[in-house]
Protein backbone atom coordinates (compact mmCIF):
# COMPACT_ATOMS: atom_id res chain seq x y z
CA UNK A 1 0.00 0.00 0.00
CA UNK A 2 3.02 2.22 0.74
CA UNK A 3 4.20 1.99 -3.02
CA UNK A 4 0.98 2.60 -4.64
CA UNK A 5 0.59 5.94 -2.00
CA UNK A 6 3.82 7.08 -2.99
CA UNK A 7 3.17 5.93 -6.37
CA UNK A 8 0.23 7.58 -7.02
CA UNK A 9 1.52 10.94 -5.36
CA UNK A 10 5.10 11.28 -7.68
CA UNK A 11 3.08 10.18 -10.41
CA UNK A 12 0.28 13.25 -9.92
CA UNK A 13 3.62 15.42 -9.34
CA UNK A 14 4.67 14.68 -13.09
CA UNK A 15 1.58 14.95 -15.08
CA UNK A 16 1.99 18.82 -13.50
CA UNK A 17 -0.85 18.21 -10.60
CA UNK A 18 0.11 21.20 -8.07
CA UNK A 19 1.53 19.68 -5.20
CA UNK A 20 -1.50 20.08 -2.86
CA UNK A 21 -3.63 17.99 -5.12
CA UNK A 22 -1.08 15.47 -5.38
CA UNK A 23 -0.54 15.31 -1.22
CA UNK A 24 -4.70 15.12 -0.86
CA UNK A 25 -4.96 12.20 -3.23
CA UNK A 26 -2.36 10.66 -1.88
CA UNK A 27 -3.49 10.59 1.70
CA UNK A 28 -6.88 9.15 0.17
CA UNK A 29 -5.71 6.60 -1.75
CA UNK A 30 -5.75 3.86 1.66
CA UNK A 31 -9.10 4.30 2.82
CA UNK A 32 -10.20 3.94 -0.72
CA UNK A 33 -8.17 0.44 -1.02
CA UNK A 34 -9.12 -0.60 2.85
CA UNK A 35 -12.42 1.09 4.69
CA UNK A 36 -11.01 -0.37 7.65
CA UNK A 37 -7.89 1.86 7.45
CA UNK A 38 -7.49 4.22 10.85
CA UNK A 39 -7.40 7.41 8.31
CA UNK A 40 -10.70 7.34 7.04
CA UNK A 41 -12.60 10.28 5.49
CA UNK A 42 -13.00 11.89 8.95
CA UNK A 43 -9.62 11.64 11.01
CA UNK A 44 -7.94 13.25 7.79
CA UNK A 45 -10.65 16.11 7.70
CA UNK A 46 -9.68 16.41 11.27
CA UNK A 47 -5.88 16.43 10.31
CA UNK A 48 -6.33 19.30 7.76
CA UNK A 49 -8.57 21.37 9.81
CA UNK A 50 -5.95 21.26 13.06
CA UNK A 51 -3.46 22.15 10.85
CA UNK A 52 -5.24 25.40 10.46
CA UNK A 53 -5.48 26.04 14.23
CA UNK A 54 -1.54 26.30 14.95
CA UNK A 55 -0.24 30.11 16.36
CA UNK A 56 3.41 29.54 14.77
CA UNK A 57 1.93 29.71 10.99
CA UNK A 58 0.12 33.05 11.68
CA UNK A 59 3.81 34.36 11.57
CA UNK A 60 4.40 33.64 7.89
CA UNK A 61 2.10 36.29 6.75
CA UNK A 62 2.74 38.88 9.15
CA UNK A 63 6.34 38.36 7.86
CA UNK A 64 5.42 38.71 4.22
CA UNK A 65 3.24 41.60 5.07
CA UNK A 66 6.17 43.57 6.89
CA UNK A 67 8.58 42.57 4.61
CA UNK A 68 6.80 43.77 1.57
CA UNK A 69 6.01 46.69 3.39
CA UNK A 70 10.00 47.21 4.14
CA UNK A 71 10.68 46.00 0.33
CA UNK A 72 8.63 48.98 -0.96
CA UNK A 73 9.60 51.59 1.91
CA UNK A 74 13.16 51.66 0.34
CA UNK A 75 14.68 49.72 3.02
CA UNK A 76 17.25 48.30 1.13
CA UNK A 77 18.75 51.51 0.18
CA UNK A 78 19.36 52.63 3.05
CA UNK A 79 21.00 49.63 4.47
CA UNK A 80 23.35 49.29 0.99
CA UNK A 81 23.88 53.17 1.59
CA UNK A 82 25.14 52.16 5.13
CA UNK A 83 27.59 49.63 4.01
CA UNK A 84 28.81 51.08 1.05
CA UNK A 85 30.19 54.40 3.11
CA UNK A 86 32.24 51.88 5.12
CA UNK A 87 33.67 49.14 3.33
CA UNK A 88 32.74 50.51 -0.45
CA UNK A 89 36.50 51.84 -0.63
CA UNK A 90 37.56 48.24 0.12
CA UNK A 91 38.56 45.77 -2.31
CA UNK A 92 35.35 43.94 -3.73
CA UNK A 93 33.48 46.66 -1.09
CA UNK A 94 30.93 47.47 -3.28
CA UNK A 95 29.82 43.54 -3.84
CA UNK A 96 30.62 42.55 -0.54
CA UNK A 97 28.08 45.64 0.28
CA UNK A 98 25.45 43.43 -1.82
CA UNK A 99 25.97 40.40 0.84
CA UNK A 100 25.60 42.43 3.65
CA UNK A 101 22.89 44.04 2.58
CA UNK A 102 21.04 40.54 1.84
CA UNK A 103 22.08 39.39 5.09
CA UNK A 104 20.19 42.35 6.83
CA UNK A 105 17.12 42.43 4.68
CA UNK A 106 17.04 39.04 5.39
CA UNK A 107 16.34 39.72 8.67
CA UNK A 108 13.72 41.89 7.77
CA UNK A 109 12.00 39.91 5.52
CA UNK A 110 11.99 36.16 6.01
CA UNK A 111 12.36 35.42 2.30
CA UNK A 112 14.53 35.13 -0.51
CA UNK A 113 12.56 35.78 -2.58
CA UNK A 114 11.25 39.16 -1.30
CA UNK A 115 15.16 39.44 -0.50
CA UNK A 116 16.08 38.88 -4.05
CA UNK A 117 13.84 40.80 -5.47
CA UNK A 118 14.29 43.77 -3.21
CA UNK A 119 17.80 44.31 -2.82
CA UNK A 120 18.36 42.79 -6.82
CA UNK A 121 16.19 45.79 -8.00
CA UNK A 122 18.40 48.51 -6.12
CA UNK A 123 21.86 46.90 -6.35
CA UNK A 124 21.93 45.56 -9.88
CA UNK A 125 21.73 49.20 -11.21
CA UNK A 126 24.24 50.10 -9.25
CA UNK A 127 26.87 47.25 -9.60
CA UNK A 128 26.40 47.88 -13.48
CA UNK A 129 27.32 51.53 -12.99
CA UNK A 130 30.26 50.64 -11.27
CA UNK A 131 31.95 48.52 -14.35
CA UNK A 132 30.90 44.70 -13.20
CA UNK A 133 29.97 42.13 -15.10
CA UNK A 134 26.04 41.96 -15.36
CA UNK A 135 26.41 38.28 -14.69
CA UNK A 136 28.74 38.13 -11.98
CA UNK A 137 26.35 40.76 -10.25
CA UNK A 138 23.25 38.85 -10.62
CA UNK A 139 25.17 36.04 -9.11
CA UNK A 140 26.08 37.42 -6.24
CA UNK A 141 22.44 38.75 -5.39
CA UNK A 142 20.76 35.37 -6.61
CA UNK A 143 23.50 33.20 -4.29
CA UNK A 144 23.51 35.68 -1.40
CA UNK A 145 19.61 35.97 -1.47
CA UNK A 146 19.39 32.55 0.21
CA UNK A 147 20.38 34.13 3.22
CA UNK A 148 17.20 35.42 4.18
CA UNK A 149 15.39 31.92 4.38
CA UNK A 150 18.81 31.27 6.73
CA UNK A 151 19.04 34.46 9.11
CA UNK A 152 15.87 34.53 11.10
CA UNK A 153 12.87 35.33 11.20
CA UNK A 154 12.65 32.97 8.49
CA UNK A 155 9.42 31.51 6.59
CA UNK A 156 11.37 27.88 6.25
CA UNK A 157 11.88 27.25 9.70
CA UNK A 158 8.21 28.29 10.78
CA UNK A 159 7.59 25.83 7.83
CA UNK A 160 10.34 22.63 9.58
CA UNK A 161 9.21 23.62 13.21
CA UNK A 162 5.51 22.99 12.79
CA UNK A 163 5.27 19.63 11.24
CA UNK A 164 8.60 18.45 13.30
CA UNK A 165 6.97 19.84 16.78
CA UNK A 166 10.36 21.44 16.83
CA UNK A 167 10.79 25.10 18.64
CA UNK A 168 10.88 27.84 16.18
CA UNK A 169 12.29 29.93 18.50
CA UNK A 170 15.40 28.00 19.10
CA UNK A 171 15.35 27.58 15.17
CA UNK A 172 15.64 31.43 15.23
CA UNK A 173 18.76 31.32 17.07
CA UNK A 174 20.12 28.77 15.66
CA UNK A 175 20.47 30.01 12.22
CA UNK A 176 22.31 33.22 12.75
CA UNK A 177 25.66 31.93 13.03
CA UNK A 178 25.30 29.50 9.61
CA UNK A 179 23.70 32.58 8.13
CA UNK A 180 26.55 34.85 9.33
CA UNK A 181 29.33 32.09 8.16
CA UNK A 182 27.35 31.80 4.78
CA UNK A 183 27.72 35.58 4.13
CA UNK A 184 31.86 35.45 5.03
CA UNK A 185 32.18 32.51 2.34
CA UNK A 186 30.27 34.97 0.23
CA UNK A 187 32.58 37.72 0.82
CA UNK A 188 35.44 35.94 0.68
CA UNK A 189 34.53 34.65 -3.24
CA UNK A 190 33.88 38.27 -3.74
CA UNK A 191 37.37 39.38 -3.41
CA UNK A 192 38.42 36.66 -4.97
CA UNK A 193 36.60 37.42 -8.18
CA UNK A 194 37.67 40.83 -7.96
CA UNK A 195 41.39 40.63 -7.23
CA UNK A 196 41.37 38.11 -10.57
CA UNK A 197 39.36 40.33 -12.83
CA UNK A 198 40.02 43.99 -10.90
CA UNK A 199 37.65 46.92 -10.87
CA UNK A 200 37.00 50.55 -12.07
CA UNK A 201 38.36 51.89 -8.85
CA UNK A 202 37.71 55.57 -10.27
CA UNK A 203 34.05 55.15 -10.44
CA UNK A 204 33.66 53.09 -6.94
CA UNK A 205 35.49 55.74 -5.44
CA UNK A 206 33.61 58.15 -7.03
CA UNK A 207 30.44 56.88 -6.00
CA UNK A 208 31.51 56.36 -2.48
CA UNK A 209 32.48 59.87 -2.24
CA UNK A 210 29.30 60.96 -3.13
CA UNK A 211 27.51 58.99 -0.31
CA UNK A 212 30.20 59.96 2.19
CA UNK A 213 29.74 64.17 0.85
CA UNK A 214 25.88 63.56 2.37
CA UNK A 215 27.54 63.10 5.70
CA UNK A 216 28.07 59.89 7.55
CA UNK A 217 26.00 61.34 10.12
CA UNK A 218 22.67 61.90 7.75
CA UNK A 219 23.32 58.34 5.83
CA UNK A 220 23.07 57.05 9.65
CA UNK A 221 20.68 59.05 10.70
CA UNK A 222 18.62 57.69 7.96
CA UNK A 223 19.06 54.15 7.64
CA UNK A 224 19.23 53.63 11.71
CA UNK A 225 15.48 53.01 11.32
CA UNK A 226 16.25 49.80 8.58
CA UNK A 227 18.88 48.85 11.19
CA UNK A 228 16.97 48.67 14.03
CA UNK A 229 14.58 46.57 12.48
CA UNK A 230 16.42 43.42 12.78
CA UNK A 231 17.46 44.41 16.16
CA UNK A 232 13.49 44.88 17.91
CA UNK A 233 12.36 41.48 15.79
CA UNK A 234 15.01 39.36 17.11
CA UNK A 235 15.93 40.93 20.72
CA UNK A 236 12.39 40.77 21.56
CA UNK A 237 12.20 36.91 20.77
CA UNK A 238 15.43 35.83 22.33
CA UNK A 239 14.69 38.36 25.27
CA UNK A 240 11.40 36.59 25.72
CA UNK A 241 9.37 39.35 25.85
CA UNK A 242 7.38 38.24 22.56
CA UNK A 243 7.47 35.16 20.93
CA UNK A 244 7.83 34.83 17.29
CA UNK A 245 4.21 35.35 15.92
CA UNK A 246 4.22 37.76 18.35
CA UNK A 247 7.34 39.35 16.88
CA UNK A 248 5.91 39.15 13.32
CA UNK A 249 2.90 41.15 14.55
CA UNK A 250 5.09 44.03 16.08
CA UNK A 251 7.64 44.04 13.19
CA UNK A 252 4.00 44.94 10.61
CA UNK A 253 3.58 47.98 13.02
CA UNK A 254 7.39 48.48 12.89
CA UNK A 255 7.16 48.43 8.98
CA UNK A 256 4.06 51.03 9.05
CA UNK A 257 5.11 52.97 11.48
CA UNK A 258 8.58 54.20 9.38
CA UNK A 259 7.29 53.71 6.29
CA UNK A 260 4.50 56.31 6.72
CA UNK A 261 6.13 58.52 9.13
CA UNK A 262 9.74 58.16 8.62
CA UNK A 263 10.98 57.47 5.39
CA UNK A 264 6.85 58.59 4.22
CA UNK A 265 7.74 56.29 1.04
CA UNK A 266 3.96 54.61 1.39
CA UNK A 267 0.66 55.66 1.92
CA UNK A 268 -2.20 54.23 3.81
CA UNK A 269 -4.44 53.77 0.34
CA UNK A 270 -1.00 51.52 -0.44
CA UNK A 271 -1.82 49.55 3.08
CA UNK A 272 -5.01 47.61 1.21
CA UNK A 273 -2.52 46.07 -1.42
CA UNK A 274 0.30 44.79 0.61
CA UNK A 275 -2.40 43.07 2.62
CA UNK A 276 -4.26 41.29 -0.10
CA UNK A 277 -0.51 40.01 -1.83
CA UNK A 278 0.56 39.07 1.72
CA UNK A 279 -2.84 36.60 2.36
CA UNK A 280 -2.44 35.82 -1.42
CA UNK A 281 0.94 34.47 -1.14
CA UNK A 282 0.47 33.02 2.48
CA UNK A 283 -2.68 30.81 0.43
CA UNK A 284 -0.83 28.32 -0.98
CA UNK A 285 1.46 27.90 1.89
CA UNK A 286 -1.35 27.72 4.01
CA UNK A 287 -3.29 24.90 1.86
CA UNK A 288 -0.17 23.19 1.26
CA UNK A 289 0.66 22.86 5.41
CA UNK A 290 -2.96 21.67 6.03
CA UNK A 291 -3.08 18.81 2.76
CA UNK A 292 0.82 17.77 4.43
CA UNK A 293 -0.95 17.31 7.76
CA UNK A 294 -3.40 14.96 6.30
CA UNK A 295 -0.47 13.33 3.92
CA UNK A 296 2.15 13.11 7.12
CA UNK A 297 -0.86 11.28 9.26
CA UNK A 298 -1.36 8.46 6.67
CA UNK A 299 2.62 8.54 6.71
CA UNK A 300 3.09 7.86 9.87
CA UNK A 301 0.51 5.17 10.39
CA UNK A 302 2.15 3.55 7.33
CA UNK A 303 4.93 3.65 9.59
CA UNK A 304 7.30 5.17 6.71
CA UNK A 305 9.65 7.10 9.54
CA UNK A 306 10.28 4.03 11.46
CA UNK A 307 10.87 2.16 7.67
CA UNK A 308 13.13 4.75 7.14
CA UNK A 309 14.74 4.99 9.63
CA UNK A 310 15.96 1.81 9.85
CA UNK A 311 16.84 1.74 6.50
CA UNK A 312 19.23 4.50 7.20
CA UNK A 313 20.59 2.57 10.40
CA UNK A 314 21.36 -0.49 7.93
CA UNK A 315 22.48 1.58 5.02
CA UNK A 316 24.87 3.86 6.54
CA UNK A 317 27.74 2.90 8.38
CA UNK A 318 28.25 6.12 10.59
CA UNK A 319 26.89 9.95 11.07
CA UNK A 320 29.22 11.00 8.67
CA UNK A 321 27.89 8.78 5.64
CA UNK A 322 24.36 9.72 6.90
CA UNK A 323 24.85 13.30 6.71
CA UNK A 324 26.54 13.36 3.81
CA UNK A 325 23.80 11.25 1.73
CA UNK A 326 20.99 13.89 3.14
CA UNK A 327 22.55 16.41 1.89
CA UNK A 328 23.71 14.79 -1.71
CA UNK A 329 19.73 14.00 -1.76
CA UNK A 330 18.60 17.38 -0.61
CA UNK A 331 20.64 19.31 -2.96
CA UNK A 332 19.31 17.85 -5.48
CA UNK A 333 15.14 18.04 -4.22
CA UNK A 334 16.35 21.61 -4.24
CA UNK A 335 16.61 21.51 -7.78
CA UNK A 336 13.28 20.47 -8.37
CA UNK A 337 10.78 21.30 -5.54
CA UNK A 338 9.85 24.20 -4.28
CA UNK A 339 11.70 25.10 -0.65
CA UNK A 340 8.32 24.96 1.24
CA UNK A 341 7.13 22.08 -0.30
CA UNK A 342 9.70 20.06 0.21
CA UNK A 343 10.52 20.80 3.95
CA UNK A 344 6.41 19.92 5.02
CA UNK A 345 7.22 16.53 3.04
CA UNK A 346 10.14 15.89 3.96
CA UNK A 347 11.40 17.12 7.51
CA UNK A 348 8.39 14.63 9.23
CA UNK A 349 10.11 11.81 8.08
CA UNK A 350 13.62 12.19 8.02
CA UNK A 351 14.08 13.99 11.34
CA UNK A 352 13.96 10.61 13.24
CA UNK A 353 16.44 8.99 11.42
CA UNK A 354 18.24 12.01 12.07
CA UNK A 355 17.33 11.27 15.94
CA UNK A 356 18.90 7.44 15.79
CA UNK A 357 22.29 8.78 14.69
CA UNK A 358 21.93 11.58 17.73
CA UNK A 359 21.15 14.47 15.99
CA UNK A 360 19.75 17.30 17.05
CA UNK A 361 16.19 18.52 15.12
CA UNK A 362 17.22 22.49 15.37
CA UNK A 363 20.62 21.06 13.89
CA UNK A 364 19.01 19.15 10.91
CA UNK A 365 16.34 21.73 10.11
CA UNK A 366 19.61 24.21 9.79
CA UNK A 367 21.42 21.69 7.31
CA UNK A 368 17.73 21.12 5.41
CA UNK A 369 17.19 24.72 5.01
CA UNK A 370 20.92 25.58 3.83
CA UNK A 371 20.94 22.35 1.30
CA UNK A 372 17.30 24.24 0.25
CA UNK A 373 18.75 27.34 -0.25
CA UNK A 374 21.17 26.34 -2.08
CA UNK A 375 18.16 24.85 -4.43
CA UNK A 376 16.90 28.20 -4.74
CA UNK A 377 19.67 29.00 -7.46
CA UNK A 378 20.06 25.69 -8.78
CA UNK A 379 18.00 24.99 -12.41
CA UNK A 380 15.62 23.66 -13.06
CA UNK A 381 13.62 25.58 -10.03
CA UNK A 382 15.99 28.28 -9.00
CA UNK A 383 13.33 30.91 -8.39
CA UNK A 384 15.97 33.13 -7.88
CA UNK A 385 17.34 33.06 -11.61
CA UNK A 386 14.39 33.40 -12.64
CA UNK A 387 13.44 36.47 -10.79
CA UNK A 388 17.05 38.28 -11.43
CA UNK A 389 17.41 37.18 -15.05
CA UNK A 390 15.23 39.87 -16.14
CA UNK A 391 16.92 42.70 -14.19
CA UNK A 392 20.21 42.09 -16.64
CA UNK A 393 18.31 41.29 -19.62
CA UNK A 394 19.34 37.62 -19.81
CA UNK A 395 17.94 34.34 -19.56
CA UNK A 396 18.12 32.32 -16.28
CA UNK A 397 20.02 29.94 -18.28
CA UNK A 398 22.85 32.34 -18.60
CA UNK A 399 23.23 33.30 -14.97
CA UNK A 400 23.67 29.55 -14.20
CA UNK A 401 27.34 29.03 -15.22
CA UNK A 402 28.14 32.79 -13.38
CA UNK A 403 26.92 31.31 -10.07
CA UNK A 404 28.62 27.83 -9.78
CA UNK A 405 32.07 29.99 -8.26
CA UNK A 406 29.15 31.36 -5.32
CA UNK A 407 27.74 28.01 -5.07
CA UNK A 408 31.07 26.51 -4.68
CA UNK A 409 31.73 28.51 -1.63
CA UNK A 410 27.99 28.18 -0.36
CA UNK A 411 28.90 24.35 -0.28
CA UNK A 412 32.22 25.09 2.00
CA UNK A 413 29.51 27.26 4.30
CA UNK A 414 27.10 24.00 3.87
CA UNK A 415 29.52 21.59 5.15
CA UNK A 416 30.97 23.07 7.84
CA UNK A 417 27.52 23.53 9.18
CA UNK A 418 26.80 19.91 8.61
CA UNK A 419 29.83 18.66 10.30
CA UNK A 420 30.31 21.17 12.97
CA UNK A 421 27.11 20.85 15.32
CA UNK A 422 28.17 23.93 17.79
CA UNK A 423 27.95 26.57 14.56
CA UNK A 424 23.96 25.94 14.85
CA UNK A 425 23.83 25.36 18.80
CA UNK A 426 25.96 27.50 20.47
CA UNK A 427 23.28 29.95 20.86
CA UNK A 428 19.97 27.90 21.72
């Protein structure tokens, strides 16, 4: 019954059957085969209704809301302003800027997508200006956008923690040093790239001048707000004064509150808008967590983890071999499922073998969403070549060769991770 389940569900996948349809049926096809099967047409009603009535998901769309919000409010700006007066005089500054700039908006947003797409549309410009090469820009922004599904708040591990029944809050902390390391490998292929193919050092220093002739003081004074952002969502959650859907509530009113009064880049007719594309986008997301609830039930009382899990335990010889074939496999369901989707599929059943070999669940969700991330710019998916391809012109077929030197050093970031448990723990 197992094969025809899973059968039945890859083979909906590839006749192009969105993936809720393809969970739904899935989780159907026993009781149709066996009436006296313990999920019958009422326990997995049940199982997607619950799903519905869980406080951690409310956060994803209060995150999409205030990132969007942020996105549009010119946030981005003002933290690439920041950087660039500091380290733009460096060598590779002004890319390295780009990094750092994804690693903060990432904190903002929650997604790399909206990170992408945000800091992409500001930065691309820019880097052209400057004398790079269109496609080593939009590989830096495509690669470095995966840090905001890796820097909390992030959508992905609201997505691992619910289904897993592990904390998000300690999945919060845990990714800030992996995102942090992710961001140095980052940097470091920056000036690597750089000191090989050199730069127009008249026109970076130019520009920097520019910025630096507005005063440090005034490009301070105005990005401070776009810095503090990441600094009220995250102190108040490891403080404990809010928890995270409580901190995705406060950072909308964060978001309003300088976007109409501050920077005044929005207006409250604008408010309608970002609220309909935020429950919009949050839809799917929200369908797709309530159909894996029904699909992880029949799962489980197929007993697939504990199949699993000792397949893994006979299969692989040690933790090393096991990690190392999770993330072989992962990498590559990053190239052809969607982030989301695969996490809610996956993360049920793989976190206990992850358990026999003592692993921790905050560990593996961090090594999931990394090997996901890396998906993110990895064809055939890789929704982040195809949302920078049209901001150079170019197909997301072109970009793909320009990002393998990125991905390369991702990968370093991605294994020391794996293999080094205190990078994830040391703060939870």
């Amino acid at each position: 019954m197992l094969g025809l389940v899973l059968g039945v569900f890859f083979v909906l996948m590839f006749l192009g059957i969105p993936i809720c349809g393809a969970m739904i049926v899935g989780a159907f096809v026993p009781y149709w085969l066996d009436g006296s099967f313990t999920a019958n047409m009422n326990v997995l009603l049940r199982s997607i209704l619950s799903a519905t009535d869980s406080t951690p998901t409310l956060a994803i769309p209060l995150f999409m809301l205030s990132g969007a919000i942020m996105a549009n409010g010119g946030i981005s700006e003002k933290l690439f302003d920041i950087f660039a007066v500091f380290i733009g005089k460096m060598r590779a500054g002004m890319p390295c800027d780009v990094v750092v700039t994804c690693l903060f908006f990432g904190a903002i947003s929650g997604s790399g997508a909206a990170t992408c797409a945000a800091v992409g549309a500001m930065c691309i410009p820019v880097l052209l200006d400057l004398g790079y090469d269109k496609l080593f820009a939009a590989a830096i922004v495509a690669t470095a956008s995966g840090l905001g599904i890796i820097i909390p708040p992030s959508t992905p591990f609201i997505m691992y923690g619910v289904p897993t029944g592990t904390s998000v809050g300690d999945m919060f902390k845990a990714g800030i040093i992996p995102g942090i390391l992710i961001a140095f490998c980052l940097i470091l292929y920056c000036i690597l790239y750089c000191t090989r193919h050199g730069e127009d050092r008249e026109k970076i220093d130019t520009k920097v001048d520019n910025l630096r002739a507005q005063g440090i003081f005034h490009i301070l004074k105005e990005g401070i707000w776009a810095l503090l952002t990441p600094v009220i969502i995250l102190g108040g959650i490891y403080s404990g004064i809010v928890t995270p859907t409580e901190a995705a509530c406060v950072s909308v009113f964060y978001a309003l509150f300088v976007s109409l009064f501050i920077y005044k880049t929005m207006k409250f007719s604008d408010l309608f808008t970002f609220m309909k594309n935020a429950v919009s986008s949050y839809a799917g997301i929200c369908v797709m967590l309530c159909f894996a609830a029904a699909f992880s039930r029949v799962i489980t009382l197929l007993n697939v983890p504990t199949l699993v899990a000792n397949f893994v335990v006979e299969n692989c010889s040690s933790r090393f071999v096991f990690l190392m074939a999770v993330n072989i496999a992962m990498l590559i369901m990053g190239m052809f499922m969607d982030t989301s989707a695969a996490l809610v599929i996956l993360a049920p059943i793989m976190v206990k073998s992850a358990a026999v070999f003592g692993i921790s669940a905050v560990q593996f969700g961090i090594i999931l969403t990394v090997d996901l991330a890396l998906g993110m710019v990895s064809p055939p998916v890789g929704i982040s070549l195809f949302i920078i391809a049209p901001m150079i012109g170019e197909k997301s077929s072109a970009i793909t060769k320009a990002v393998l030197g990125p991905i390369f050093f991702f990968i370093i970031a991605l294994l020391l991770i794996t293999f080094i448990p205190a990078i994830s723990m040391c703060l939870v």
